[in-house]
Protein backbone atom coordinates (compact mmCIF):
# COMPACT_ATOMS: atom_id res chain seq x y z
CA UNK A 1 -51.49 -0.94 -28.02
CA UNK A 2 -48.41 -2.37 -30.10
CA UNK A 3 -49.34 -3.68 -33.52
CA UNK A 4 -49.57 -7.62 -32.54
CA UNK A 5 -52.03 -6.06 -29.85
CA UNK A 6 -50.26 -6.69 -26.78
CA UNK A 7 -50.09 -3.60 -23.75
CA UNK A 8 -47.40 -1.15 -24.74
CA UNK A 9 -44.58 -0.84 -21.80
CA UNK A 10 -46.06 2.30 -20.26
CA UNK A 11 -49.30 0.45 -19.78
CA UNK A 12 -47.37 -2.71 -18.64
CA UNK A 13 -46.48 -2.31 -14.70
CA UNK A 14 -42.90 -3.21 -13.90
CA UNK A 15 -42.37 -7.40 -13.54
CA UNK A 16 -39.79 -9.24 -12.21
CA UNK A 17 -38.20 -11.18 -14.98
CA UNK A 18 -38.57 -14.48 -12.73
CA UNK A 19 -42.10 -14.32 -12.28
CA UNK A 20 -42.78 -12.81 -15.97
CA UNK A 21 -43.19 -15.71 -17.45
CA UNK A 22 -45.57 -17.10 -14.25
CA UNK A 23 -49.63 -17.76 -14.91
CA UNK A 24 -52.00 -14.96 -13.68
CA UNK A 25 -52.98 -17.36 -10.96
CA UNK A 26 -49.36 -18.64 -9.73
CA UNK A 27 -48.80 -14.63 -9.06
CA UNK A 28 -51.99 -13.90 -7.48
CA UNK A 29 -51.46 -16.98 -5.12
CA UNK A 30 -47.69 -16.12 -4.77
CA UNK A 31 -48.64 -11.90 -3.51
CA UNK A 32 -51.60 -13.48 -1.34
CA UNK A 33 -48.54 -15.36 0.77
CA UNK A 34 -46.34 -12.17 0.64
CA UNK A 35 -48.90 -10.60 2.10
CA UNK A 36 -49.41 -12.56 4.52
CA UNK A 37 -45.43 -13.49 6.01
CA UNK A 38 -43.47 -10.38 4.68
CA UNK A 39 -43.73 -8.08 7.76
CA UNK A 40 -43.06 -10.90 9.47
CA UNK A 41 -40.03 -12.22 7.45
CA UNK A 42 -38.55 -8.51 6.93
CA UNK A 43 -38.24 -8.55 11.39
CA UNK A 44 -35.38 -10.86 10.78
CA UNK A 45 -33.19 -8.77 8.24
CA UNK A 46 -29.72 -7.30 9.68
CA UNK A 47 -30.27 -9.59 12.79
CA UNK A 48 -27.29 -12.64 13.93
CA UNK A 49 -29.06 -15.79 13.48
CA UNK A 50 -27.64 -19.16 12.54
CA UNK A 51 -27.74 -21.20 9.38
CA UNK A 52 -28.29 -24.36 9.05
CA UNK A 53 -27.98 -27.05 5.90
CA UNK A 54 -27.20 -30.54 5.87
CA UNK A 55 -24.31 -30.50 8.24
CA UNK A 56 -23.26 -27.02 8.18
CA UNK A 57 -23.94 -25.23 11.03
CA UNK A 58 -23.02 -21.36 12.04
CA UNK A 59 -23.72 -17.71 13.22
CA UNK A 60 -23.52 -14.79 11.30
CA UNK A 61 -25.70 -12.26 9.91
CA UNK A 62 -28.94 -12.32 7.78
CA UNK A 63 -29.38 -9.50 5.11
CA UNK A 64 -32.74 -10.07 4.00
CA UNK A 65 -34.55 -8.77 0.89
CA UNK A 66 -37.77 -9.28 -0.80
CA UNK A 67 -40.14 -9.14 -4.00
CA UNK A 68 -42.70 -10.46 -6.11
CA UNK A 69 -40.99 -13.68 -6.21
CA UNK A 70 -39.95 -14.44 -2.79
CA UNK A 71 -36.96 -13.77 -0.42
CA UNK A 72 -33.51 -13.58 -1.34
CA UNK A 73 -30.88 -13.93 1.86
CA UNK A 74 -27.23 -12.49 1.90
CA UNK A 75 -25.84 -14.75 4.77
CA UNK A 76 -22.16 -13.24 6.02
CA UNK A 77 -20.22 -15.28 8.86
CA UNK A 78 -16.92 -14.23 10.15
CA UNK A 79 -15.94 -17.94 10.14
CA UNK A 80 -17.19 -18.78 6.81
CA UNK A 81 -17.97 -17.78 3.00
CA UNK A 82 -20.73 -15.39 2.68
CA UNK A 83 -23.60 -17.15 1.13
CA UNK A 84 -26.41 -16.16 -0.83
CA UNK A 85 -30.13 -18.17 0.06
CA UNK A 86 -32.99 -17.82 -1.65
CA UNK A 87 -36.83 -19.38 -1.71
CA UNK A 88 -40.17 -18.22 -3.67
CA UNK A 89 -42.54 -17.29 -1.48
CA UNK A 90 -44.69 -20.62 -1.44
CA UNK A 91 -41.55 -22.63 -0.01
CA UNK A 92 -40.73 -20.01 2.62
CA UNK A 93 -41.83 -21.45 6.23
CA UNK A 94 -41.66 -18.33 8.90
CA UNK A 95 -41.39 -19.21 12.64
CA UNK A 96 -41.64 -16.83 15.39
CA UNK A 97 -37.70 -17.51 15.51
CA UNK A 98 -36.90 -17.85 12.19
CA UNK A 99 -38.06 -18.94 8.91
CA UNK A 100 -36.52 -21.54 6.50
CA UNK A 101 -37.34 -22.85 2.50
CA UNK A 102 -39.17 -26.14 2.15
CA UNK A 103 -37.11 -27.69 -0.60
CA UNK A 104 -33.88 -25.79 -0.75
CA UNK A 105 -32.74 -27.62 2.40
CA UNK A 106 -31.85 -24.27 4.45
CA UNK A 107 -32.78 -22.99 7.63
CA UNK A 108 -32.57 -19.36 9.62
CA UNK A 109 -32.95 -19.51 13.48
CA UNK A 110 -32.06 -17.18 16.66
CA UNK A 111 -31.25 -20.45 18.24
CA UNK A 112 -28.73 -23.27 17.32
CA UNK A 113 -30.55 -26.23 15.41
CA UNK A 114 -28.46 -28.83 17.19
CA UNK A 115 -26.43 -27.56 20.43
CA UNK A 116 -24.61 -30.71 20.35
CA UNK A 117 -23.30 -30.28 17.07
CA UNK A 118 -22.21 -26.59 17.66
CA UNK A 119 -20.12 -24.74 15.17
CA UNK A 120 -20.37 -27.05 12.35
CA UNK A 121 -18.61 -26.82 8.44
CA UNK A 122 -19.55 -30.05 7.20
């Protein structure tokens, strides 16, 4: 132990700084949900899907990662900037054809939101 009797680092498993500073039961609940939706959510990494977000609307690809906080989205689209999503994992909604982040306002699908709309930059 260090002298103000905390764990020393080698007894300290790696932590994500953004959930470091998290309560014992906000991480437990947070790792029960990844649990449950990662395999699901890591099906949809490297596939074309389209975003959706107020009134922007494209295709492009969906580079997916994850960890102890949540999922973290690198969207590229030939058409448009590449943007970078993200959503802790108790505001991530998956769907058998996408997922999207309560919240943050965006949306993943295989299928376009709103046909009528189609290609849409705002």
């Amino acid at each position: 132990m260090a002298p103000n009797g905390s764990k020393t680092d080698e007894e300290n498993p790696a932590i994500a700084p953004e959930i470091a500073g998290l309560n014992e039961e906000t991480i437990a609940r947070l790792s029960e949900i990844r649990k449950r939706i990662e395999p699901h959510v890591a099906t949809f990494n490297g596939r074309e899907m389209w975003y959706q977000e107020r009134m922007l609307q494209f295709r492009g690809k969906a580079h997916i990662t994850t960890d102890e906080w949540g999922v973290r989205v690198r969207f590229e689209s030939e058409n448009f900037r590449t943007l970078t999503l993200s959503g802790r994992w108790d505001v991530i909604v998956s769907y058998s054809n996408g997922l999207r982040a309560q919240y943050c306002d965006w949306s993943l699908c295989f299928e376009c939101p709103w046909p009528e709309l189609g290609v849409s930059y705002g």
